[in-house]
Protein backbone atom coordinates (compact mmCIF):
# COMPACT_ATOMS: atom_id res chain seq x y z
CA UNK A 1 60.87 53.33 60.52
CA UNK A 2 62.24 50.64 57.89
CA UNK A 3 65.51 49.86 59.24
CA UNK A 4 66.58 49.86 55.34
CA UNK A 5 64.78 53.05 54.89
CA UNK A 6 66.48 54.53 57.64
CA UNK A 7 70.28 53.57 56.18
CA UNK A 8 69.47 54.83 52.77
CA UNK A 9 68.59 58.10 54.47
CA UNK A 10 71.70 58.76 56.70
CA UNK A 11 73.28 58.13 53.49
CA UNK A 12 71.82 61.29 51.64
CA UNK A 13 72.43 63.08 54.59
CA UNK A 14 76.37 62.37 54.59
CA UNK A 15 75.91 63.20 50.32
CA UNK A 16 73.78 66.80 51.02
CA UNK A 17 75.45 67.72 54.26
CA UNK A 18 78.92 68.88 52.67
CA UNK A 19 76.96 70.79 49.52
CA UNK A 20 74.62 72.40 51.87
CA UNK A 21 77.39 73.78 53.94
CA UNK A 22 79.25 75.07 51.46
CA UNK A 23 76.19 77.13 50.33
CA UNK A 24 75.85 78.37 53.76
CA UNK A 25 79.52 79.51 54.41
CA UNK A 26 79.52 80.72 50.81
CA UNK A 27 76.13 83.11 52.03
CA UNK A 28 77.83 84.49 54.77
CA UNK A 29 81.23 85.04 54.06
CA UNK A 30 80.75 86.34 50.25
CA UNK A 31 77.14 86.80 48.95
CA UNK A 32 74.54 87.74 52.00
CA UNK A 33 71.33 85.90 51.26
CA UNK A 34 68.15 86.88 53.03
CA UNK A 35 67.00 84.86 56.50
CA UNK A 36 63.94 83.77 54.46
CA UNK A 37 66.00 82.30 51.22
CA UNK A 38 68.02 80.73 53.30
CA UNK A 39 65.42 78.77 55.63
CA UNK A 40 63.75 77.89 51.69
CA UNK A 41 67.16 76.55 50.92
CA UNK A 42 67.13 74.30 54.01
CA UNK A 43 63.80 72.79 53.79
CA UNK A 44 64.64 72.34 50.07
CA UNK A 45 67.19 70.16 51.57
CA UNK A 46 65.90 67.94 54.50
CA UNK A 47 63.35 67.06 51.06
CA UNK A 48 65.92 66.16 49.29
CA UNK A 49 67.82 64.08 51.80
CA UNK A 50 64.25 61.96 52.53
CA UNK A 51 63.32 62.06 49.07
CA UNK A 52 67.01 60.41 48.33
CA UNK A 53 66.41 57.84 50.93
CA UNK A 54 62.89 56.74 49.55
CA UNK A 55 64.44 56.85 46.07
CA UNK A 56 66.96 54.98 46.47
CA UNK A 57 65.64 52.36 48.87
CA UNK A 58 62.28 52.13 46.08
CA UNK A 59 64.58 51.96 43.01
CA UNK A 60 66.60 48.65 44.67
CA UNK A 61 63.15 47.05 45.05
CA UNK A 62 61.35 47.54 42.05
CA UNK A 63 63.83 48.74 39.32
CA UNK A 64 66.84 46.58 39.80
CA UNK A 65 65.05 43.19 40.16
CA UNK A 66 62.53 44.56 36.64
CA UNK A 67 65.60 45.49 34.52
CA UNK A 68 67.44 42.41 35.50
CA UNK A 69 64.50 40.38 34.66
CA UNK A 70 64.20 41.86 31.10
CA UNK A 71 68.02 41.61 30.42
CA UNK A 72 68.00 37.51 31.51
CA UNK A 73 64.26 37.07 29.64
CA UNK A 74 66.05 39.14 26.09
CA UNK A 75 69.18 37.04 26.51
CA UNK A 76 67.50 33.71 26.09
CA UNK A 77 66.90 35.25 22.11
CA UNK A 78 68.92 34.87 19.02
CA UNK A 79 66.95 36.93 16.92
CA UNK A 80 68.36 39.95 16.23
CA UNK A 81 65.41 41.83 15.00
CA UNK A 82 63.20 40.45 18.16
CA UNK A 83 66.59 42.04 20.25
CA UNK A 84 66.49 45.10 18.26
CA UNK A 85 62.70 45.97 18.93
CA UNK A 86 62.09 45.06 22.86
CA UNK A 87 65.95 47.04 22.99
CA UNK A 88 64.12 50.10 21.15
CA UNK A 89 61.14 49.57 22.90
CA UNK A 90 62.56 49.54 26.64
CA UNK A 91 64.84 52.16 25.65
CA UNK A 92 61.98 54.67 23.88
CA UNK A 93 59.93 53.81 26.97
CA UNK A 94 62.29 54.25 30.26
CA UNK A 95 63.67 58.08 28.33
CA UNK A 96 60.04 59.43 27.78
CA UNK A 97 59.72 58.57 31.60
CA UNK A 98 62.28 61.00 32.48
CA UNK A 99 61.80 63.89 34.47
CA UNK A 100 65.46 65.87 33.25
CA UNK A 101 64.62 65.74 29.54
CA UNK A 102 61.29 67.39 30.35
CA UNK A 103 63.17 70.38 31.55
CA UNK A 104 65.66 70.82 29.05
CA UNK A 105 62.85 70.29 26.40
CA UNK A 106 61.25 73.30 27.90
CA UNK A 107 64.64 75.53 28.17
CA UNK A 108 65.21 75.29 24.28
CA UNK A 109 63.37 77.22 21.61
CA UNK A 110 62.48 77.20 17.87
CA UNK A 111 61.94 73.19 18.86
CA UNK A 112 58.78 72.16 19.76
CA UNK A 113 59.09 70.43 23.17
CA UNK A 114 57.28 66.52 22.16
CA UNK A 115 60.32 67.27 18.74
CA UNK A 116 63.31 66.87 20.90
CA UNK A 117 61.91 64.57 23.47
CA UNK A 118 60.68 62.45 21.06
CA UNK A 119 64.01 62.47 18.86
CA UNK A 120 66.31 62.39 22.08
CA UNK A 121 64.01 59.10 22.97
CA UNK A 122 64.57 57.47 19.71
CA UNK A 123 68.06 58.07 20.08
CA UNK A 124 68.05 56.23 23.31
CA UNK A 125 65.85 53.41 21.79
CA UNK A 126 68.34 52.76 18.83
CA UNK A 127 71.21 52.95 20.91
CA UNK A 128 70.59 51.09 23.77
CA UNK A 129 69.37 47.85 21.79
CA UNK A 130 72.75 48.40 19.82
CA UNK A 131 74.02 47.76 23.16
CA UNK A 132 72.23 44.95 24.03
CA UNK A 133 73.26 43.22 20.69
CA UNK A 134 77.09 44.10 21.81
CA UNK A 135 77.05 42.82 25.41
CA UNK A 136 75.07 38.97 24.07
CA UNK A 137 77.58 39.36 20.74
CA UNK A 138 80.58 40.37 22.87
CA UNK A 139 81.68 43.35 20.56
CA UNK A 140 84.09 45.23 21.81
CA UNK A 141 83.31 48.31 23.56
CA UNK A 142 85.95 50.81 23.12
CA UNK A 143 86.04 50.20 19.27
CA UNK A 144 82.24 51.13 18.93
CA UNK A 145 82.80 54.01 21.18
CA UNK A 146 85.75 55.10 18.97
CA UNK A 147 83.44 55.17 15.83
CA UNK A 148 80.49 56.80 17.73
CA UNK A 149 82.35 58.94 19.10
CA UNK A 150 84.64 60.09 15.90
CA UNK A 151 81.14 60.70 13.93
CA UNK A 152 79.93 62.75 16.86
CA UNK A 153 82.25 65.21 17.08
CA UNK A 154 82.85 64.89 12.88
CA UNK A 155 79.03 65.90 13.04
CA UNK A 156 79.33 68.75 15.40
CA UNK A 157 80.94 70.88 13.32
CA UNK A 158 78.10 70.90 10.58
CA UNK A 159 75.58 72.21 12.93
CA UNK A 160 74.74 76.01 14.66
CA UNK A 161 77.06 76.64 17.00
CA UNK A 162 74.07 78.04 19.26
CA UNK A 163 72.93 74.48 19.29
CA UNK A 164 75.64 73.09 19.94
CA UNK A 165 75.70 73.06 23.51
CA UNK A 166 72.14 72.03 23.71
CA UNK A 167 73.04 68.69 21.86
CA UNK A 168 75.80 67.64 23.74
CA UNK A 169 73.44 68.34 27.12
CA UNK A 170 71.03 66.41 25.67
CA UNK A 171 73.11 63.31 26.21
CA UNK A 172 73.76 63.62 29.80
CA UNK A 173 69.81 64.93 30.96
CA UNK A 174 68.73 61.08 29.68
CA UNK A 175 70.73 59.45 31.65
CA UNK A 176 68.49 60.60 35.16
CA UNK A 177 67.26 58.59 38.17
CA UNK A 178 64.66 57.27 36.09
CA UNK A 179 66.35 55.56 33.61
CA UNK A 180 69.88 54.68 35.11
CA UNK A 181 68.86 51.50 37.87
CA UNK A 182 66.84 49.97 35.29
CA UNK A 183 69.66 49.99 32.42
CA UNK A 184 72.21 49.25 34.66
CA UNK A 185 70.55 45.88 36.02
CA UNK A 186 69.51 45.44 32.62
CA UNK A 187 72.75 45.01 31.72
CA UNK A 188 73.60 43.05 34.92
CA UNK A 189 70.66 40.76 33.92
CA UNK A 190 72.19 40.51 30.19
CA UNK A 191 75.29 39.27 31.63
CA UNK A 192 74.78 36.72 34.31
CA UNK A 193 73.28 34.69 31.60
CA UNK A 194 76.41 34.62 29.80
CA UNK A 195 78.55 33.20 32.07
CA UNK A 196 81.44 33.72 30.52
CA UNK A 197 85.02 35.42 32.14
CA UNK A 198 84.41 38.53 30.50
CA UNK A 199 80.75 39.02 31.44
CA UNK A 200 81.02 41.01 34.30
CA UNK A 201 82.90 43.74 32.07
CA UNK A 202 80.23 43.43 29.69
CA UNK A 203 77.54 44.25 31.66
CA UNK A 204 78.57 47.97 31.98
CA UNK A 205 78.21 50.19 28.32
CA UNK A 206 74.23 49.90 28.47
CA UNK A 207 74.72 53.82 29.68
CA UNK A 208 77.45 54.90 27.84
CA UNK A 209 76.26 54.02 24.49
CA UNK A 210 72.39 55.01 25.87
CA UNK A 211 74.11 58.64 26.53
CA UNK A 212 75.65 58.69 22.53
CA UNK A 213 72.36 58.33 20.81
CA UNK A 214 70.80 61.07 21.69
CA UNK A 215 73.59 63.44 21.26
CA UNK A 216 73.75 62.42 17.72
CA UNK A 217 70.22 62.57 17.43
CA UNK A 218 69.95 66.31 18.51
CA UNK A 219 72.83 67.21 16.34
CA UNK A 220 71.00 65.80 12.99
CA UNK A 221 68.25 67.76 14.44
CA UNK A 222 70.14 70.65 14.35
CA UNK A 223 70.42 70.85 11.01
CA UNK A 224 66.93 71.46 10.97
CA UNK A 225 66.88 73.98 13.54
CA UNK A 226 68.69 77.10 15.02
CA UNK A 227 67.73 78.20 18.18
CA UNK A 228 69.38 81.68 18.84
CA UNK A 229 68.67 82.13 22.23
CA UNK A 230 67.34 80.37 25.73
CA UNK A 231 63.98 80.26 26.82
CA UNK A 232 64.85 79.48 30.14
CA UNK A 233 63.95 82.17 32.80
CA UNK A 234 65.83 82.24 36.29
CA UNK A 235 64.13 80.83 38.89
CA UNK A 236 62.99 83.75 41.56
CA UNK A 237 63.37 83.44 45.22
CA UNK A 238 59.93 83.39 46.49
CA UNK A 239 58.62 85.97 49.16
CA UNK A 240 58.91 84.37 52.48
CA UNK A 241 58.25 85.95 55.86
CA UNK A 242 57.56 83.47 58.44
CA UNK A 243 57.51 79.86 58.44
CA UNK A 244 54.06 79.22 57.41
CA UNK A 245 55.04 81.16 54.32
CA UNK A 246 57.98 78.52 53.81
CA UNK A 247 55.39 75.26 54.17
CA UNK A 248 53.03 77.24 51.92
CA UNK A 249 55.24 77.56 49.04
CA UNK A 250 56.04 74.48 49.33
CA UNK A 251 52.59 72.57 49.12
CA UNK A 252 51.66 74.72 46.08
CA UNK A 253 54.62 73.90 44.78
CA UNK A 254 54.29 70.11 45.36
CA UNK A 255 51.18 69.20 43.25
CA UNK A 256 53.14 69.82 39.43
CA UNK A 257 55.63 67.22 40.69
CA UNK A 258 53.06 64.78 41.93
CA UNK A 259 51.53 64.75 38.66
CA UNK A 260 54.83 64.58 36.33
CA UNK A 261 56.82 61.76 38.57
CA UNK A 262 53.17 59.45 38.17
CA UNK A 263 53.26 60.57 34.24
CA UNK A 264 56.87 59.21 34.29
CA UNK A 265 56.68 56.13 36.37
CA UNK A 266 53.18 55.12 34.63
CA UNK A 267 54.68 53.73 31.63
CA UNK A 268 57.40 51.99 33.51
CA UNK A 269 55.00 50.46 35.79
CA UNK A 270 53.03 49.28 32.82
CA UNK A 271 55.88 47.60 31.55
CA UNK A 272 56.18 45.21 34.60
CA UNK A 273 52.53 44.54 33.96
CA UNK A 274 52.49 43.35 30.71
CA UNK A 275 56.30 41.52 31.56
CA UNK A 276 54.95 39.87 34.45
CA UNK A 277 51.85 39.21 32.55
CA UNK A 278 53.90 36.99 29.54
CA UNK A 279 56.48 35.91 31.30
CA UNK A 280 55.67 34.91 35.06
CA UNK A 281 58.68 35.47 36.54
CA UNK A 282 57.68 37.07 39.83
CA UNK A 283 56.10 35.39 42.70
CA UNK A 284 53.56 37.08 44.69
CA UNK A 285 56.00 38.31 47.22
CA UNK A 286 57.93 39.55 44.87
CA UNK A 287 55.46 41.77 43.14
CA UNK A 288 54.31 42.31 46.26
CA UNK A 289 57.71 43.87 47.28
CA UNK A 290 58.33 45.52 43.14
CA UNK A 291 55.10 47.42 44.05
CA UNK A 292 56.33 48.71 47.25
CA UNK A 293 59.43 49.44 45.55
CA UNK A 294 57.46 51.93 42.81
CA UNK A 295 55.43 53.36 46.05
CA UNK A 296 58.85 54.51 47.42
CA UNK A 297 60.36 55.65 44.36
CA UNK A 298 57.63 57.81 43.26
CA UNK A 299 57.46 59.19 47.28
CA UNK A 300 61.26 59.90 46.61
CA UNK A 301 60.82 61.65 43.03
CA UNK A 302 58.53 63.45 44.10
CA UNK A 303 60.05 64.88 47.17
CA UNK A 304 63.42 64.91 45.54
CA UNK A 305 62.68 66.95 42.85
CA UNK A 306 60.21 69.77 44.64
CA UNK A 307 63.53 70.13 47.06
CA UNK A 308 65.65 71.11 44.34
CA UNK A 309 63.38 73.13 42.34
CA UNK A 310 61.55 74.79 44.87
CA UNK A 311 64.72 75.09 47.78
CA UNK A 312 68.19 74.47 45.90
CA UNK A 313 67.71 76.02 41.77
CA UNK A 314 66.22 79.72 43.26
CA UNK A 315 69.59 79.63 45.66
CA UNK A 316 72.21 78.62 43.02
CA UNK A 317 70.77 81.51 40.09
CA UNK A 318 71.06 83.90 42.86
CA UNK A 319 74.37 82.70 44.34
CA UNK A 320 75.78 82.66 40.75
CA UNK A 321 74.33 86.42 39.49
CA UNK A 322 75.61 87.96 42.67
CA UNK A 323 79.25 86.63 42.59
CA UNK A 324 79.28 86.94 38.88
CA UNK A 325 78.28 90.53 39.67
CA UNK A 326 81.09 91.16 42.22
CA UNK A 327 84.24 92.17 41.53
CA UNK A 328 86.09 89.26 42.67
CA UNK A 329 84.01 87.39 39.99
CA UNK A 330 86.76 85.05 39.08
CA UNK A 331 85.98 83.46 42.83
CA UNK A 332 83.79 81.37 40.52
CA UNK A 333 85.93 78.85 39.30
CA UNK A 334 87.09 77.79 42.99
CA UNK A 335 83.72 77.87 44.08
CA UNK A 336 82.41 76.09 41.64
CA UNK A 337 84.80 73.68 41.76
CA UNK A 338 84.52 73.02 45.50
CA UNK A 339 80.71 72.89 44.90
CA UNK A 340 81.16 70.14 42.13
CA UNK A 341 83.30 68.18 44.19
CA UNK A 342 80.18 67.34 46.70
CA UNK A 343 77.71 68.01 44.45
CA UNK A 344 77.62 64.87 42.72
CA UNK A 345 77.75 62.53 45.84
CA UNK A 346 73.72 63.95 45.93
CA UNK A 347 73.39 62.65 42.95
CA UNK A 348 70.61 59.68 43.37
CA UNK A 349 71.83 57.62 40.37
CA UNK A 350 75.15 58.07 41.51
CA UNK A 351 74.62 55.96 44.65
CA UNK A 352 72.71 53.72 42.52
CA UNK A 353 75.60 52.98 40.01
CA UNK A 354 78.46 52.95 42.70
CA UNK A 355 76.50 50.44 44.72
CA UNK A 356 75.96 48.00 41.78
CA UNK A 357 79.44 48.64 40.46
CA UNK A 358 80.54 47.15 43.91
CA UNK A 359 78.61 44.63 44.08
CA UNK A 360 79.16 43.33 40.20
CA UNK A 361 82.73 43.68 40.55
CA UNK A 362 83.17 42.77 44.03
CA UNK A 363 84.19 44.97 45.52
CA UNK A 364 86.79 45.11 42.65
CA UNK A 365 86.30 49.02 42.58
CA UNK A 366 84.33 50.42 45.91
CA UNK A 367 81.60 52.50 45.98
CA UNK A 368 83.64 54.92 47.89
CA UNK A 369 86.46 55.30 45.41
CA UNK A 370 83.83 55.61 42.70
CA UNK A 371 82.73 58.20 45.00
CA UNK A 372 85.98 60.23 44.97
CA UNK A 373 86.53 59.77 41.86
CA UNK A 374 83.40 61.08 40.25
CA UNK A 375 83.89 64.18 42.75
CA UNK A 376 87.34 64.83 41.05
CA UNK A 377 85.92 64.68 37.66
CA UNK A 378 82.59 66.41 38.15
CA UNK A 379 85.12 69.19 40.43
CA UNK A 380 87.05 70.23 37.18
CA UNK A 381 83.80 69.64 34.55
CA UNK A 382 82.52 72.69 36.92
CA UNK A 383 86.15 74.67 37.03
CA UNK A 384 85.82 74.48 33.26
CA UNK A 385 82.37 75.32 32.81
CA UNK A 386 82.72 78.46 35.23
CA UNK A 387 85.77 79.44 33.15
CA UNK A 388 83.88 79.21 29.75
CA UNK A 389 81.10 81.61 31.19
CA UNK A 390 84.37 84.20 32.39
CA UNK A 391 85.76 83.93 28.67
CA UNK A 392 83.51 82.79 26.28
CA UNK A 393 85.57 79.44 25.29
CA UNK A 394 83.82 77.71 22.53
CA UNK A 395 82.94 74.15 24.08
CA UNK A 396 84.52 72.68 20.94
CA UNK A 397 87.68 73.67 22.70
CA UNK A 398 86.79 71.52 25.65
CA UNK A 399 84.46 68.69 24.38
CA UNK A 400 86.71 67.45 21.17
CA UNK A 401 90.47 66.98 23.40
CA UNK A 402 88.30 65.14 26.48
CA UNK A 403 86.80 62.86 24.15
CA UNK A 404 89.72 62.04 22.43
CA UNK A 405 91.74 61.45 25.78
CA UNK A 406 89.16 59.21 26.91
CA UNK A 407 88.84 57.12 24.06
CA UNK A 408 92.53 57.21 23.93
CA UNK A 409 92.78 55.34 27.37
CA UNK A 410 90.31 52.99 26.71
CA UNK A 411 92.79 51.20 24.79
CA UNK A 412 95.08 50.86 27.75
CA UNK A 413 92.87 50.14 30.46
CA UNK A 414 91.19 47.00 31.63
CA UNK A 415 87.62 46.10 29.90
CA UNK A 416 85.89 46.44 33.06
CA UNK A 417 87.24 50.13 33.60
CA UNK A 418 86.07 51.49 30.11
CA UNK A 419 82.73 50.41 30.98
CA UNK A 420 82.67 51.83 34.15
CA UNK A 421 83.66 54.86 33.04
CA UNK A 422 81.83 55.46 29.97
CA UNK A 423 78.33 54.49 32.21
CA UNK A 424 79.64 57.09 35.12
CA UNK A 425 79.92 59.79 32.80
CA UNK A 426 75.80 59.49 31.49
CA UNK A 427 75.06 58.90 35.17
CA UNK A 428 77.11 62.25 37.00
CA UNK A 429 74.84 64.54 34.94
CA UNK A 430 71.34 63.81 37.07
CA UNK A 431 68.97 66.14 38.41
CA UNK A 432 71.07 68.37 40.90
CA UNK A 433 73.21 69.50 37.79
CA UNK A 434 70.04 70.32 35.95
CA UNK A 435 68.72 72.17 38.66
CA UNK A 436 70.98 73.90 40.93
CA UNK A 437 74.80 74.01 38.71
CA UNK A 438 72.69 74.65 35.56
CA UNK A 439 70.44 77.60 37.32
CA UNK A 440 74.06 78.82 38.85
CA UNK A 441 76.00 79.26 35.14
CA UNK A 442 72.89 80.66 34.16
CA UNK A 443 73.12 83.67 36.67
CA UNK A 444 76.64 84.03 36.26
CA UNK A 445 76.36 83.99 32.54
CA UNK A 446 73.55 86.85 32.88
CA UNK A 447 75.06 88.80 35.01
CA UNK A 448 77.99 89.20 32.92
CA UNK A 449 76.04 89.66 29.80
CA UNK A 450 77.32 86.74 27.90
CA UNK A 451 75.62 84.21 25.30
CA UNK A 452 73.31 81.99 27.64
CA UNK A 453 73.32 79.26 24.86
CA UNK A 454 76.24 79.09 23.63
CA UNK A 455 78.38 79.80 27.80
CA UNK A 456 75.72 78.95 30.20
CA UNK A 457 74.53 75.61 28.66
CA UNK A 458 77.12 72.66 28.63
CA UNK A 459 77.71 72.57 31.99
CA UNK A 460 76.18 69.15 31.99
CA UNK A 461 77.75 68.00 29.00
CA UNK A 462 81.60 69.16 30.66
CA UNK A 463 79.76 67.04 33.54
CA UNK A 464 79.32 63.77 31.64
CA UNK A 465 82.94 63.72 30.29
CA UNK A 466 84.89 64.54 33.07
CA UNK A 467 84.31 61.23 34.97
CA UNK A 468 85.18 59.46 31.82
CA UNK A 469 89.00 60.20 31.96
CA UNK A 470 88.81 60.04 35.63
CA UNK A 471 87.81 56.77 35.92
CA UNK A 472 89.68 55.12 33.48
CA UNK A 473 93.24 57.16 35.42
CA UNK A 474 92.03 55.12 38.25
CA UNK A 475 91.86 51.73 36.18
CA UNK A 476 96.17 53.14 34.85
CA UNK A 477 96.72 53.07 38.65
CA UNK A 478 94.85 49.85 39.26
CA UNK A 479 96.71 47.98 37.02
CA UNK A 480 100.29 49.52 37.73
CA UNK A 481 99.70 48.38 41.24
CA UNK A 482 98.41 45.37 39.93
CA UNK A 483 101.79 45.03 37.76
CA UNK A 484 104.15 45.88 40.90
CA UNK A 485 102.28 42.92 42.48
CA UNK A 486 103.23 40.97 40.10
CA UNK A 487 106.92 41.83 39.45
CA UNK A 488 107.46 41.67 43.55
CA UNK A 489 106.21 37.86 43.33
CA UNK A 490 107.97 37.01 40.46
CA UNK A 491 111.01 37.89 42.08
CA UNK A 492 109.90 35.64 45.11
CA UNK A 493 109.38 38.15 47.74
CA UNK A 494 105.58 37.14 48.06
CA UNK A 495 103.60 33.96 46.85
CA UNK A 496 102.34 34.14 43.45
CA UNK A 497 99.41 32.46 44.86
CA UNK A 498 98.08 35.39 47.17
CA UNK A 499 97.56 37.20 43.61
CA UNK A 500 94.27 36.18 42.08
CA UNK A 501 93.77 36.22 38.39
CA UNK A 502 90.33 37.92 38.52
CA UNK A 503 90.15 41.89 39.42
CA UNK A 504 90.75 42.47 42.86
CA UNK A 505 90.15 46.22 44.56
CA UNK A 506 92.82 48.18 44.80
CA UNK A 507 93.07 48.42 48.16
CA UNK A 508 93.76 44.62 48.17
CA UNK A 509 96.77 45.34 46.02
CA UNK A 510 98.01 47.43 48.83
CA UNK A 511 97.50 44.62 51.29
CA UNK A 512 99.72 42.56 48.86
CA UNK A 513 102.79 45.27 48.10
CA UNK A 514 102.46 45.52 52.12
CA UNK A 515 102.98 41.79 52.55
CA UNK A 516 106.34 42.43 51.09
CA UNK A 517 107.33 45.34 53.47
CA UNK A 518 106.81 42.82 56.27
């Protein structure tokens, strides 16, 4: 096996293990779940962990080194207008290509499906070439954020509250495996040409502002239409008796997925064509080693997504119907927020961003406290989400204070942080919350009889703003420690010079306050 292959793969298996032990403890202490669901459930599993591995070993090869290709080839431009259109274009492109917005699209009535992915795309498009403009203009971020945000949640009261939810999922669902490596290195790409001391903070926003567009898009489209209630039908455990039944259900399964994951990475493919076609960057190794790259991310898409769908989404609709239906029902606030907390470590584009983040930064902020940080977040986005389902609480009630926190700490955090965290919170909402937390309010939400549009859906929304305030506390703590550092040389105690001026990890601050100890 690919010695690189076979790291990215003991990785997913660290990121699924936790989840799919929880699941199992959870089906034998509290909700019994037949022998057959369960070996469904595992299998669903080992396909995810491989198709995690593939992914994210295919999207390093052929996404990262195409989107940071684009970003240096649109940087060498001063014309906004020729910005503007390949930003639109790229943008339009990489969201049609994603596999999440197809299944929301299909979840929401009264809207034709090729409406809302087509507006949701658009809104992507415009967006992410308004962030292009900012990162080669150096705009600051948190004051475009502010206003975006401000007319977002100004806007949300003008449209059905049964929509409501919908729209502000909308924004998270584009933000998927597909589309996160390439935006991120696009914005990597964007910024290395710069060369300036701020660039490496600049490169991060691409997401965030990608994930504002089409929330605002849906919500203008929601004064157009009122969908009343969900289309979307639980997924049923299928019938299994022996183990041939188990491989059978999957391989029927499997041939949907092999045909949408090619319909989604066509286009993107196509692009590199016609890219490598003008421009000439590659070398023949290197397209060589890009078309390897789409090989294994279309292998990993594939078997990523038939895992969840077909093992993990049947599991959590049943896990969350039966507890709901229990009279210790309240249970599902802890659970779910235990099941958040390692949840979003099996998040592909997770890894993806907390890998780049380390390496753009340094090391500045690890890919492991990225880690626990997004768990803590995504942990209480859960804890809230269960408790909406228990009580009804309008998201409103949720969605307006976290976005005003967030944007209120963007003013008092480092550059670098805001960017971080506005990207993490488009990026925590991927495929597993779409099909196994989503499937799980859903249950819960049915069981108890309440409003599936309205209580079930914005769970991924309360998943996308979570990590928002999270990481930015981090980026408080990071530069209080950063601060004491300071302080402890200025009184002479260490030398000034072990202190660099750039960003430095935070465990390297630690090193420095122990110095003094010493």
């Amino acid at each position: 096996m690919n010695q690189k292959l076979k790291e990215k793969i003991l990785e997913s298996v660290s990121a699924v293990l936790p989840i799919t032990g929880i699941v199992l403890l959870i089906s034998i202490l509290l909700v019994p779940v037949e022998l057959g669901t369960m070996v469904m459930f595992i299998t669903g599993a080992v396909m995810l962990v491989v198709g995690m591995g593939f992914f994210q070993l295919g999207a390093e090869m052929s996404m990262t080194p195409l989107g940071e290709g684009i970003g240096v080839q649109i940087s060498k431009t001063r014309h906004i207008l020729v910005i503007f259109l390949l930003g639109f274009s790229m943008g339009t492109i990489i969201t049609l290509s994603e596999p999440d917005l197809q299944v929301l699209a299909g979840q929401v009535p009264s809207i034709p499906n090729y409406t809302l992915i087509f507006t949701v795309a658009i809104g992507v498009g415009i967006f992410l070439a308004l962030a292009i403009i900012r990162i080669l203009f150096q705009i600051n971020l948190s004051t475009i954020l502010a206003v975006l945000y401000i007319a977002l949640i100004g806007l949300s009261f003008l449209v059905p509250k049964s929509f409501l939810a919908v729209a502000f999922d909308s924004g998270g669902v584009t933000t998927g495996p597909m589309t996160v490596p390439f935006i991120m290195a696009m914005g990597v790409g964007l910024a290395s040409v710069r060369g300036d001391t701020n660039a490496s903070s600049d490169s991060f926003g691409l997401v965030a502002l990608s994930s504002v567009g089409p929330i605002l898009a849906v919500l203008i489209l929601g004064c157009f239409y009122n969908p009343t209630q969900a289309a979307f039908t639980l997924s049923s455990v299928a019938d299994v008796a022996t183990t041939r039944d188990v491989i059978w259900e999957f391989l029927i399964s499997t041939p949907p997925y092999i045909k949408e994951v090619f319909i989604s990475l066509l286009p993107v493919a196509a692009v590199f064509l016609i890219f490598q076609l003008l421009t000439h960057r590659y070398q023949r190794r290197q397209i060589k080693r890009v078309l390897i790259g789409f090989a294994y991310t279309y292998i990993g898409l594939v078997l990523f997504l038939c895992g969840v769908s077909v093992g993990f989404a049947p599991v959590g609709s049943s896990l969350g119907h039966d507890i709901a239906n229990a009279n210790w029902r309240w249970l599902l606030i802890p659970i779910g927020m235990l099941i958040g907390y390692y949840i979003v470590k099996a998040e592909p584009a997770i890894q993806v961003l907390n890998h780049q983040v380390e390496g753009v930064t340094n090391g500045a902020v690890s890919a492991k406290s990225m880690n626990r940080c997004l768990s803590i977040g995504v942990s209480v986005s859960i804890g809230l989400s269960m408790l909406r389902i228990l009580t009804g609480l309008s998201i409103h009630w949720i969605v307006i204070p976290g976005y005003l926190i967030a944007l209120v700490l963007s003013r008092f955090v480092p550059k670098m942080f805001v960017g971080i965290a506005f990207d993490s919170g488009g990026v925590a909402s991927g495929p597993m919350t779409t099909t196994f937390l989503l499937p799980l309010s859903i249950g819960a939400c049915e069981s108890i009889g309440g409003n599936i549009m309205t209580d079930a859906f914005g769970v991924v929304a309360l998943v996308a703003l979570t990590p928002l305030i999270a990481v930015q506390i981090m980026g408080i703590l990071y530069q209080l420690k950063l601060k004491q550092a300071h302080k402890t040389a200025a009184q002479g105690m260490i030398p000034e010079e072990i202190i660099p001026e750039e960003i430095i990890s935070l465990e390297d601050v630690d090193d420095i306050l122990e110095f003094e100890e010493d």
